[in-house]
PDB file of N, CA and C in Angstrom:
ATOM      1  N   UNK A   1     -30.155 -47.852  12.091  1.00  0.00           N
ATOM      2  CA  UNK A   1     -29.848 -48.371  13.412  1.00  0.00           C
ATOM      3  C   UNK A   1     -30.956 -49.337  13.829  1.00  0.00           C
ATOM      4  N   UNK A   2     -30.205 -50.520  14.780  1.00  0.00           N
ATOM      5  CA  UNK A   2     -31.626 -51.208  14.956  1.00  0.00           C
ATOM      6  C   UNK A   2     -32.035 -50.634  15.832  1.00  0.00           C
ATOM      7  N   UNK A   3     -33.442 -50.466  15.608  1.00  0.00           N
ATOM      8  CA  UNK A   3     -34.881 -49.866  16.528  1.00  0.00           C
ATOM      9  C   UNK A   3     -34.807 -50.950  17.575  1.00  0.00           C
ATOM     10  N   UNK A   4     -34.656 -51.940  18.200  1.00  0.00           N
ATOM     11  CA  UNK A   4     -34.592 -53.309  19.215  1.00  0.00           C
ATOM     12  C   UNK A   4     -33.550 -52.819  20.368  1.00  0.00           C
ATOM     13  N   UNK A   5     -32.833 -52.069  19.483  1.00  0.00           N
ATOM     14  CA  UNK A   5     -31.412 -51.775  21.141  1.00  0.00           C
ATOM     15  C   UNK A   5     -32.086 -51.389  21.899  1.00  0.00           C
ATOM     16  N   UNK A   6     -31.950 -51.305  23.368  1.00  0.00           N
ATOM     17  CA  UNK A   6     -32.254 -50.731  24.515  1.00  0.00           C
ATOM     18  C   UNK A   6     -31.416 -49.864  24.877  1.00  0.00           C
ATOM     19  N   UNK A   7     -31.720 -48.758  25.357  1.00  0.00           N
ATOM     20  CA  UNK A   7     -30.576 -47.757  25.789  1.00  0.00           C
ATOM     21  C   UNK A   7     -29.945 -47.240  24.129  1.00  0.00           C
ATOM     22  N   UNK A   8     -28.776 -46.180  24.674  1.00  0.00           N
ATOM     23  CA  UNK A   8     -27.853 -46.096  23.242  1.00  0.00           C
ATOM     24  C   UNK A   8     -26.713 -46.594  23.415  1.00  0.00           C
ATOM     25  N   UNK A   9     -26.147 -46.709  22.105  1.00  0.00           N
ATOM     26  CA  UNK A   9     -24.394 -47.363  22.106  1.00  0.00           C
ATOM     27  C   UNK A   9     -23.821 -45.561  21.781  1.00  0.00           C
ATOM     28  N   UNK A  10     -22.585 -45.520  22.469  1.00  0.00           N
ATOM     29  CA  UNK A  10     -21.592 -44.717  22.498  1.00  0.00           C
ATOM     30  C   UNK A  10     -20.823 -44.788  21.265  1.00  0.00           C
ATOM     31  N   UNK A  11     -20.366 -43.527  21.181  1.00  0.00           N
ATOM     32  CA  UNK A  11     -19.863 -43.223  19.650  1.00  0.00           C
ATOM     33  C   UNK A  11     -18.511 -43.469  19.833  1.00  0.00           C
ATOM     34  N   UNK A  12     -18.014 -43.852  20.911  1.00  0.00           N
ATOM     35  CA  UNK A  12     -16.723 -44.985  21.070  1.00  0.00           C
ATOM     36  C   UNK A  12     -16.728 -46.264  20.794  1.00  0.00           C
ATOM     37  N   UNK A  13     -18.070 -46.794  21.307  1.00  0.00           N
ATOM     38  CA  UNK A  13     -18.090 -48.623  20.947  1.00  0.00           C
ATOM     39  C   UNK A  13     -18.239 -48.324  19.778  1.00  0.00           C
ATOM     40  N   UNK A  14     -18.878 -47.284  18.683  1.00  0.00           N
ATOM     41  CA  UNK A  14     -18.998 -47.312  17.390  1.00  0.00           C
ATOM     42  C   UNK A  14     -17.806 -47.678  16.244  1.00  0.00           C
ATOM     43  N   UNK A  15     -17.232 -46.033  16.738  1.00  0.00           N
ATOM     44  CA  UNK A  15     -15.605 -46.605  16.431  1.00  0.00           C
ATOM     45  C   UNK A  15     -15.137 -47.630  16.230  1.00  0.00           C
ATOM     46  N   UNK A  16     -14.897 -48.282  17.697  1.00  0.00           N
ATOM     47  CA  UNK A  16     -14.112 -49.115  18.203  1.00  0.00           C
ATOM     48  C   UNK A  16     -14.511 -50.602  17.454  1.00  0.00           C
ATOM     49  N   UNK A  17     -15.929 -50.861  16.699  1.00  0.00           N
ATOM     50  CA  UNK A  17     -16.032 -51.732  16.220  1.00  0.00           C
ATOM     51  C   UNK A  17     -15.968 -50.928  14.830  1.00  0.00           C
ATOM     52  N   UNK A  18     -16.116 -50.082  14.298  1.00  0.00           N
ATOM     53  CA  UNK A  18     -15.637 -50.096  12.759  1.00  0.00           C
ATOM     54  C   UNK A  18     -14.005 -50.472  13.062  1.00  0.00           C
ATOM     55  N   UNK A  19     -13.680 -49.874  13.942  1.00  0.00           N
ATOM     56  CA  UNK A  19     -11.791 -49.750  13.743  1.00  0.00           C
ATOM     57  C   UNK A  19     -11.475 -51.599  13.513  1.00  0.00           C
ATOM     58  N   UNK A  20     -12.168 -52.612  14.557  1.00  0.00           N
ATOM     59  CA  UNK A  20     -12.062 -53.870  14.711  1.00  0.00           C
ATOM     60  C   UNK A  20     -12.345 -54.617  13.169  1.00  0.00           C
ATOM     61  N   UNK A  21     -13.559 -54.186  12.223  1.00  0.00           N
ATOM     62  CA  UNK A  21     -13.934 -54.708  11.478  1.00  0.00           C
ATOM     63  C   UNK A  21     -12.652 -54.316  10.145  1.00  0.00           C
ATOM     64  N   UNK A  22     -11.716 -52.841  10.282  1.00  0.00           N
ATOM     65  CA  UNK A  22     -10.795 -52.841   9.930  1.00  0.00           C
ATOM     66  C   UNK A  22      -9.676 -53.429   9.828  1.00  0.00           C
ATOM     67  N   UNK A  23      -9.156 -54.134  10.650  1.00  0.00           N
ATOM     68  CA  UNK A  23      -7.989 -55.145  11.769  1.00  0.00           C
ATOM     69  C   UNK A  23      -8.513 -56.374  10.721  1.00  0.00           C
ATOM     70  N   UNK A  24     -10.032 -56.688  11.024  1.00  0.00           N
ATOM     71  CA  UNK A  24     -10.254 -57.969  10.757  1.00  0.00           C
ATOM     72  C   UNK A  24     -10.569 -57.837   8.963  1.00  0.00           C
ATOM     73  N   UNK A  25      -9.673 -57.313   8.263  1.00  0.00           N
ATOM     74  CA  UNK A  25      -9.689 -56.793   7.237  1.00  0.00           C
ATOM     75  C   UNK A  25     -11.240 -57.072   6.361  1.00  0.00           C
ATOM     76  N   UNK A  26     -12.358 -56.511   7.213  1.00  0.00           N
ATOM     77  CA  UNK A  26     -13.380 -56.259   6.086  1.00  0.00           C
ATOM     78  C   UNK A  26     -14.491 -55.142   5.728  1.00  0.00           C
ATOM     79  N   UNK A  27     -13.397 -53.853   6.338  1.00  0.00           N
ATOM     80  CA  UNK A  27     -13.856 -52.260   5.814  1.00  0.00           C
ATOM     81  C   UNK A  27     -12.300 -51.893   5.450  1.00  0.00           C
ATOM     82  N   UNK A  28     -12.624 -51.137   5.033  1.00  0.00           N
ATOM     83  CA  UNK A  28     -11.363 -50.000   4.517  1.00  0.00           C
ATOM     84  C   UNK A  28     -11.614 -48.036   4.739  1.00  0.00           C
ATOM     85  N   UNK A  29     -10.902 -47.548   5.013  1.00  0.00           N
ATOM     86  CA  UNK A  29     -10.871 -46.303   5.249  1.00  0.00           C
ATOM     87  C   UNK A  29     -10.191 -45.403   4.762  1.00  0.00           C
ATOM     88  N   UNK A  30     -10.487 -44.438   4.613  1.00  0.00           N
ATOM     89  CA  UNK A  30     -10.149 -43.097   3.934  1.00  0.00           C
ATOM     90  C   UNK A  30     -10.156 -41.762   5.122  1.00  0.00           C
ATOM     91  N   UNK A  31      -8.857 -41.250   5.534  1.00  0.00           N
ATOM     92  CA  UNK A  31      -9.133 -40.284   6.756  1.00  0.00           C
ATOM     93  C   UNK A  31      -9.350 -38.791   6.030  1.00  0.00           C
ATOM     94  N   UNK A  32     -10.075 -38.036   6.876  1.00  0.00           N
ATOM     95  CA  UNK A  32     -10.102 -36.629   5.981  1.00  0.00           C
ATOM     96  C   UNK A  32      -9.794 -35.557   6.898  1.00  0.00           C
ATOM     97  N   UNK A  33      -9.331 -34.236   6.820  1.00  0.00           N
ATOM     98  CA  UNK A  33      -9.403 -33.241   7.263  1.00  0.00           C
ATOM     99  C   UNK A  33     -10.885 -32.458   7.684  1.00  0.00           C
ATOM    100  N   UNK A  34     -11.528 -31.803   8.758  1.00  0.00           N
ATOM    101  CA  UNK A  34     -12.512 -31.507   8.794  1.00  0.00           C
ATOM    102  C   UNK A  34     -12.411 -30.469   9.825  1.00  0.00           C
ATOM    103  N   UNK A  35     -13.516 -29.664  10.225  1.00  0.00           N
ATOM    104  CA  UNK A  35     -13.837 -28.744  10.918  1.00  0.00           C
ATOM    105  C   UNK A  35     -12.997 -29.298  12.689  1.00  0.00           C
ATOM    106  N   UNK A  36     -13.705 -30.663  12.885  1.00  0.00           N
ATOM    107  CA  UNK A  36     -13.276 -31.050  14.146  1.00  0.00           C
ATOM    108  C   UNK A  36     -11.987 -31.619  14.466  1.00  0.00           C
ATOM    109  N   UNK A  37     -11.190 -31.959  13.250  1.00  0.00           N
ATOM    110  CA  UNK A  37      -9.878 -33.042  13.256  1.00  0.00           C
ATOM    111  C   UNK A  37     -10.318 -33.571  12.263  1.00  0.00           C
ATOM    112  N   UNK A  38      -9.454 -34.943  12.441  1.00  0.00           N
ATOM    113  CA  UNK A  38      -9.563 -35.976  11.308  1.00  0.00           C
ATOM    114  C   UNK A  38     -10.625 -36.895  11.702  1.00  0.00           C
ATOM    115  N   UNK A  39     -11.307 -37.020  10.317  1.00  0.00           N
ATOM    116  CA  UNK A  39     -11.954 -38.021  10.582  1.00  0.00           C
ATOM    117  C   UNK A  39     -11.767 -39.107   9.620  1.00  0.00           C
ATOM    118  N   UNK A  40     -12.176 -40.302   9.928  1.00  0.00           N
ATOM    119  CA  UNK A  40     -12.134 -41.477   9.036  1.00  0.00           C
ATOM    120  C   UNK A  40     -13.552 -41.947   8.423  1.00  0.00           C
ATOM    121  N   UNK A  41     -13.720 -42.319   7.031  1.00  0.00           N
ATOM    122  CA  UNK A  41     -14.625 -42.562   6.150  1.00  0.00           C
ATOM    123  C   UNK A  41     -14.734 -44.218   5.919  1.00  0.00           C
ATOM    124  N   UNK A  42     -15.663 -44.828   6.685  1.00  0.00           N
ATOM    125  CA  UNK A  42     -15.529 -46.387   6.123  1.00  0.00           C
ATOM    126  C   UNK A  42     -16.006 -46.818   5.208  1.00  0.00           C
ATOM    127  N   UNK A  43     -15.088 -47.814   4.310  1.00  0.00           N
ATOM    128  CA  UNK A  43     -16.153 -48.199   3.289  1.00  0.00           C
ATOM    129  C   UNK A  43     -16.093 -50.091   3.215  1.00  0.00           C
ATOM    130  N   UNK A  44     -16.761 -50.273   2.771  1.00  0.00           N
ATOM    131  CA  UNK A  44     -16.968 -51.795   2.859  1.00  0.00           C
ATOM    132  C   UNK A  44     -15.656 -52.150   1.646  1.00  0.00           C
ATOM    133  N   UNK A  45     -14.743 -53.094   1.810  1.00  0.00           N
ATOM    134  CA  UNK A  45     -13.669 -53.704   1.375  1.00  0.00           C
ATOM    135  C   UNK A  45     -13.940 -54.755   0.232  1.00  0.00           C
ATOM    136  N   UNK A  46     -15.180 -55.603   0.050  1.00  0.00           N
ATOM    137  CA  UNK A  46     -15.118 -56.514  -0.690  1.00  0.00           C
ATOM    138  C   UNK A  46     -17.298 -56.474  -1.571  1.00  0.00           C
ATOM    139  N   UNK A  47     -16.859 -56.622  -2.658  1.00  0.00           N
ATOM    140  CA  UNK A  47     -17.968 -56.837  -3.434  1.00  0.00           C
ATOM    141  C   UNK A  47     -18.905 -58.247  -2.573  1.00  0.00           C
ATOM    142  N   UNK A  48     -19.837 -58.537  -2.408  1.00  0.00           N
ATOM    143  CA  UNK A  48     -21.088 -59.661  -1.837  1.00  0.00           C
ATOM    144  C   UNK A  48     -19.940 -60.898  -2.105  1.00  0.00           C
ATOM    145  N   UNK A  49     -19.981 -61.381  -3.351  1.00  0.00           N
ATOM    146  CA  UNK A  49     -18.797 -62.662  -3.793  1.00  0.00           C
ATOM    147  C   UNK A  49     -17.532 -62.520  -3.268  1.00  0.00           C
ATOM    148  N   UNK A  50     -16.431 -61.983  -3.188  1.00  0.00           N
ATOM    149  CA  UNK A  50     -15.556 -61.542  -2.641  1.00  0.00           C
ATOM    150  C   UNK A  50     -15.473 -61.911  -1.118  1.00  0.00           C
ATOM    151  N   UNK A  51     -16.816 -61.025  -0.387  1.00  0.00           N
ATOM    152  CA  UNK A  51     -16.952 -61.484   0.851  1.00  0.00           C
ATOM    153  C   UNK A  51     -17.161 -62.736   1.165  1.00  0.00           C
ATOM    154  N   UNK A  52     -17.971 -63.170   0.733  1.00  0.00           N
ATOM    155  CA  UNK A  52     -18.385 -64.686   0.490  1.00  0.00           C
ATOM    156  C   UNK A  52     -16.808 -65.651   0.657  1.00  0.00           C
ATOM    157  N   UNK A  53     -15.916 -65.456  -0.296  1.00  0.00           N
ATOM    158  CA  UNK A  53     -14.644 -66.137  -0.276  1.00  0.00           C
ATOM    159  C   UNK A  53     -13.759 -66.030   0.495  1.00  0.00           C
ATOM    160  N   UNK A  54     -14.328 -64.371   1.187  1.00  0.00           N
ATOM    161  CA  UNK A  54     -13.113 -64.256   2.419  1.00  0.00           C
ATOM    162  C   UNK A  54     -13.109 -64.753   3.549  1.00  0.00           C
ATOM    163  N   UNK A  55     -14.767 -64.933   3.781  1.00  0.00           N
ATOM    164  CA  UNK A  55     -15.085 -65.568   4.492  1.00  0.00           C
ATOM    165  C   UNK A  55     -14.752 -66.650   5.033  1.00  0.00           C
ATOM    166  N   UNK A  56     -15.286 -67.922   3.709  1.00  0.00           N
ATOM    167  CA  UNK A  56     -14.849 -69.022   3.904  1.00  0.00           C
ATOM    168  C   UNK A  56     -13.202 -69.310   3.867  1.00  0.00           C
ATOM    169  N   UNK A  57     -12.489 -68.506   3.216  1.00  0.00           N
ATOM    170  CA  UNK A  57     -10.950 -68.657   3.372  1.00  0.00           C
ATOM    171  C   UNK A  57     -10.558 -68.199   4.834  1.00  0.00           C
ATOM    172  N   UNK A  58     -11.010 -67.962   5.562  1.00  0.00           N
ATOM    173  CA  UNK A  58     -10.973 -67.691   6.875  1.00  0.00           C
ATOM    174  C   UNK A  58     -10.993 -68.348   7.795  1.00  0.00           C
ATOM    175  N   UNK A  59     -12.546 -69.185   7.392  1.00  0.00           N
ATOM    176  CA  UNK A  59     -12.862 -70.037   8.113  1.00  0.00           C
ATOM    177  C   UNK A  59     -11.649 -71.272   8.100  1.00  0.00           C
ATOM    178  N   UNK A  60     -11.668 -71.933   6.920  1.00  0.00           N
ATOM    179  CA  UNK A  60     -10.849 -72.551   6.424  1.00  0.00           C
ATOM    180  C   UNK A  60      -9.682 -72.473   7.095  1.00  0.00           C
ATOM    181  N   UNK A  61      -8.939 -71.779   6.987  1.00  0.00           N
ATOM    182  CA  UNK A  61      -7.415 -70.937   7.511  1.00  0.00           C
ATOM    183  C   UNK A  61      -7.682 -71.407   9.263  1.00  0.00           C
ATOM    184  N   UNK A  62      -8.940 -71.272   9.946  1.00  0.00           N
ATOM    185  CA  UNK A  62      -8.954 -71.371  11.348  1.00  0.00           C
ATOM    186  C   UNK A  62      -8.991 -72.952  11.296  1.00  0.00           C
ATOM    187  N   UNK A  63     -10.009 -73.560  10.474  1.00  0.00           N
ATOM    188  CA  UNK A  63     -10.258 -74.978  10.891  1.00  0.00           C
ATOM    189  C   UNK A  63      -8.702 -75.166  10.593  1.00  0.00           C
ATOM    190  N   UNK A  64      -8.159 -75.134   9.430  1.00  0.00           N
ATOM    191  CA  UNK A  64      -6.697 -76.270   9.327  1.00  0.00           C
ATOM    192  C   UNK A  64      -5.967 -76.000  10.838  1.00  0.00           C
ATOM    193  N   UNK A  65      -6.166 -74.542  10.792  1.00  0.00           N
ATOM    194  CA  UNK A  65      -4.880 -73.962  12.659  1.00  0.00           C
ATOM    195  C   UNK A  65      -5.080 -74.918  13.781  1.00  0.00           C
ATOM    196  N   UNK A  66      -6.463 -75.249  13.727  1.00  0.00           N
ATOM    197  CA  UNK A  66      -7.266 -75.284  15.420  1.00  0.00           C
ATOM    198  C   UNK A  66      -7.380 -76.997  15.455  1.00  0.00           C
ATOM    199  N   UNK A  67      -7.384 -77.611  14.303  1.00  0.00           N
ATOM    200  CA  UNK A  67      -7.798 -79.027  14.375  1.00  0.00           C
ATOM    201  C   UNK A  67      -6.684 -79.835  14.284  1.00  0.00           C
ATOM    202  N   UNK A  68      -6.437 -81.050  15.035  1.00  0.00           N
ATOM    203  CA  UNK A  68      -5.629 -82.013  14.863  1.00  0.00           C
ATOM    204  C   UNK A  68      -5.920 -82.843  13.500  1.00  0.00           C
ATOM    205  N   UNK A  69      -4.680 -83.247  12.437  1.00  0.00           N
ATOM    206  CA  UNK A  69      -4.706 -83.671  11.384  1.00  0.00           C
ATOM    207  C   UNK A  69      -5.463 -84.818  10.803  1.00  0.00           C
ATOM    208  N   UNK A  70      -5.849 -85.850  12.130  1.00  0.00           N
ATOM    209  CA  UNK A  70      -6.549 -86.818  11.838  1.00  0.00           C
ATOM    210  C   UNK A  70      -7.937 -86.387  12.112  1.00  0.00           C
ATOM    211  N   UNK A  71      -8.363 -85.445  12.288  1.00  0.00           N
ATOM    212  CA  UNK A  71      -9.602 -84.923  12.361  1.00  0.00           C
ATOM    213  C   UNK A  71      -9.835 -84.158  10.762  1.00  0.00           C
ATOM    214  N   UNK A  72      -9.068 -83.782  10.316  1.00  0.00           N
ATOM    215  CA  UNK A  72      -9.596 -83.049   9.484  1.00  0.00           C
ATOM    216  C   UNK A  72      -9.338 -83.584   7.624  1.00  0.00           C
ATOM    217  N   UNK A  73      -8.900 -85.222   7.856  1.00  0.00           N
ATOM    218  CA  UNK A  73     -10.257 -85.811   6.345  1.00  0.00           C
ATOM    219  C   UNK A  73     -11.692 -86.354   6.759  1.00  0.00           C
ATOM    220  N   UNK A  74     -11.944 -86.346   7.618  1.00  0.00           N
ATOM    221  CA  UNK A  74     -13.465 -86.243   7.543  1.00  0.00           C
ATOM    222  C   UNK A  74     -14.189 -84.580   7.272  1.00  0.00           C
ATOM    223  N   UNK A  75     -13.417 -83.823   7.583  1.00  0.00           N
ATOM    224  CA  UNK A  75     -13.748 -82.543   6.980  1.00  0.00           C
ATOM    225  C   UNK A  75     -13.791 -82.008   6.157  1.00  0.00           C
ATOM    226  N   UNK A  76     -12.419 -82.909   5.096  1.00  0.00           N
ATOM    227  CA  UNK A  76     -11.797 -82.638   3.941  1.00  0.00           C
ATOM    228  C   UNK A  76     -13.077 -83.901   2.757  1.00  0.00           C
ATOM    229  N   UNK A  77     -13.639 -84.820   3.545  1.00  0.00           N
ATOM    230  CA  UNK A  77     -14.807 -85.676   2.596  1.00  0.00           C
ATOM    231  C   UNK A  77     -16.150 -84.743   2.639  1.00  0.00           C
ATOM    232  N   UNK A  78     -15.993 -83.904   3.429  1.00  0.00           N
ATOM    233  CA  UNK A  78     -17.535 -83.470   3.902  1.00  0.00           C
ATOM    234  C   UNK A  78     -17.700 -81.716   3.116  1.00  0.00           C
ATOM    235  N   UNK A  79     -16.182 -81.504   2.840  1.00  0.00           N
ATOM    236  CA  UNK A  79     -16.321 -80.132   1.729  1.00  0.00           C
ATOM    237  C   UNK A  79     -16.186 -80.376   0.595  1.00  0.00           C
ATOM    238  N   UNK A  80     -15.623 -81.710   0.104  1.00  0.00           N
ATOM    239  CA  UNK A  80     -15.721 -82.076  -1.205  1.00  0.00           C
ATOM    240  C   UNK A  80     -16.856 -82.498  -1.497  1.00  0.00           C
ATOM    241  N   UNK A  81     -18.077 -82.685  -0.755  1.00  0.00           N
ATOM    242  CA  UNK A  81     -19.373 -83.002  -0.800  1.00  0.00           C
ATOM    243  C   UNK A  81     -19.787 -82.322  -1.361  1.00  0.00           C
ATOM    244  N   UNK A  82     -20.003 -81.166  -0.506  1.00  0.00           N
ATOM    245  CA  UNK A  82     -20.187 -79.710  -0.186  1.00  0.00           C
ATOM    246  C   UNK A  82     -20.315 -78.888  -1.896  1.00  0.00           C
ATOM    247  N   UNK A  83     -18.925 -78.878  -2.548  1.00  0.00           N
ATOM    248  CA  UNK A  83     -18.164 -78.458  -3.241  1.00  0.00           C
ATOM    249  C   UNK A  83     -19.401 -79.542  -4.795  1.00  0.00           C
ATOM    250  N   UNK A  84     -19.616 -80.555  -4.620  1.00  0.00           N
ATOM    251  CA  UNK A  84     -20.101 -81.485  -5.499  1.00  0.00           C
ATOM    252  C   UNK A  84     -21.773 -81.037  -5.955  1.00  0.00           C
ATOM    253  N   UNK A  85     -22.148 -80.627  -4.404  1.00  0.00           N
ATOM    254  CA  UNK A  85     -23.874 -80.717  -4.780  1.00  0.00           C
ATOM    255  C   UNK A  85     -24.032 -78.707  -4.505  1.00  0.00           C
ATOM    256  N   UNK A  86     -23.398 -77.829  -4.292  1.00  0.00           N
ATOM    257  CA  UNK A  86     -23.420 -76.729  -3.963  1.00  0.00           C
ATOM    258  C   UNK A  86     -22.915 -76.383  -5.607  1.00  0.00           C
TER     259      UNK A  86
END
Protein backbone atom coordinates (compact mmCIF):
# COMPACT_ATOMS: atom_id res chain seq x y z
CA UNK A 1 0.00 0.00 0.00
CA UNK A 2 1.25 3.41 -0.61
CA UNK A 3 2.70 4.77 2.70
CA UNK A 4 1.81 8.73 1.06
CA UNK A 5 -2.16 8.19 1.42
CA UNK A 6 -3.57 10.28 4.03
CA UNK A 7 -6.32 8.86 5.97
CA UNK A 8 -7.51 5.14 4.80
CA UNK A 9 -9.37 3.99 1.62
CA UNK A 10 -12.46 1.78 2.38
CA UNK A 11 -12.65 -1.75 1.46
CA UNK A 12 -15.53 -0.63 -0.87
CA UNK A 13 -13.51 1.92 -2.99
CA UNK A 14 -11.14 -1.18 -3.01
CA UNK A 15 -13.51 -3.38 -4.59
CA UNK A 16 -15.09 -1.03 -6.50
CA UNK A 17 -11.85 -0.28 -8.34
CA UNK A 18 -10.66 -3.92 -8.74
CA UNK A 19 -14.37 -4.62 -10.01
CA UNK A 20 -13.71 -1.33 -12.59
CA UNK A 21 -10.24 -2.58 -13.62
CA UNK A 22 -12.36 -5.83 -14.43
CA UNK A 23 -15.08 -3.98 -16.83
CA UNK A 24 -12.04 -2.28 -18.25
CA UNK A 25 -10.85 -5.74 -19.10
CA UNK A 26 -7.38 -5.73 -17.31
CA UNK A 27 -7.79 -8.22 -14.16
CA UNK A 28 -9.62 -11.32 -14.24
CA UNK A 29 -11.29 -13.20 -11.38
CA UNK A 30 -11.90 -16.33 -9.86
CA UNK A 31 -14.92 -16.31 -7.07
CA UNK A 32 -14.58 -18.79 -4.14
CA UNK A 33 -16.64 -20.14 -1.39
CA UNK A 34 -15.39 -19.10 2.13
CA UNK A 35 -16.13 -18.82 5.77
CA UNK A 36 -17.80 -15.25 5.08
CA UNK A 37 -19.58 -15.75 1.49
CA UNK A 38 -18.08 -15.49 -1.70
CA UNK A 39 -15.28 -14.01 -2.35
CA UNK A 40 -13.48 -12.98 -5.52
CA UNK A 41 -9.64 -13.63 -6.28
CA UNK A 42 -8.00 -11.04 -8.74
CA UNK A 43 -5.52 -11.80 -10.97
CA UNK A 44 -3.79 -9.67 -13.46
CA UNK A 45 -5.18 -10.63 -17.19
CA UNK A 46 -2.22 -9.96 -19.44
CA UNK A 47 1.64 -10.86 -19.39
CA UNK A 48 3.95 -6.99 -19.29
CA UNK A 49 3.88 -7.31 -23.53
CA UNK A 50 0.38 -8.18 -23.84
CA UNK A 51 -0.42 -5.23 -21.64
CA UNK A 52 1.68 -3.09 -23.50
CA UNK A 53 -0.56 -3.95 -26.80
CA UNK A 54 -3.71 -3.62 -25.03
CA UNK A 55 -2.95 -0.69 -24.17
CA UNK A 56 -2.00 0.91 -27.15
CA UNK A 57 -4.93 -0.93 -29.06
CA UNK A 58 -7.05 1.04 -26.86
CA UNK A 59 -5.66 3.97 -27.17
CA UNK A 60 -5.76 3.63 -30.79
CA UNK A 61 -9.50 2.35 -30.85
CA UNK A 62 -10.25 5.90 -28.81
CA UNK A 63 -8.10 8.17 -31.07
CA UNK A 64 -9.81 6.70 -34.50
CA UNK A 65 -13.63 7.14 -32.28
CA UNK A 66 -12.91 10.71 -30.93
CA UNK A 67 -11.03 12.40 -33.94
CA UNK A 68 -12.34 13.88 -37.09
CA UNK A 69 -10.79 12.07 -40.25
CA UNK A 70 -8.81 14.90 -41.52
CA UNK A 71 -7.09 15.09 -38.33
CA UNK A 72 -5.97 11.85 -38.11
CA UNK A 73 -3.07 11.46 -41.17
CA UNK A 74 -1.04 13.61 -39.38
CA UNK A 75 -1.38 11.03 -36.67
CA UNK A 76 -1.27 8.26 -38.99
CA UNK A 77 2.60 10.08 -40.33
CA UNK A 78 3.56 10.55 -36.74
CA UNK A 79 2.99 6.56 -35.72
CA UNK A 80 4.57 5.42 -38.72
CA UNK A 81 7.50 7.43 -37.41
CA UNK A 82 7.04 6.13 -34.25
CA UNK A 83 6.79 2.50 -35.59
CA UNK A 84 10.29 3.32 -37.84
CA UNK A 85 12.75 4.56 -35.06
CA UNK A 86 11.00 2.59 -31.93
Amino acid sequence: MNESLQGSISRASVINYLNTMVDEGLLTYTETACKGGHHRLYYIKYEEAEFEHHIADQIITKILKEYPQEKLCHIDIKYKFFLMIG
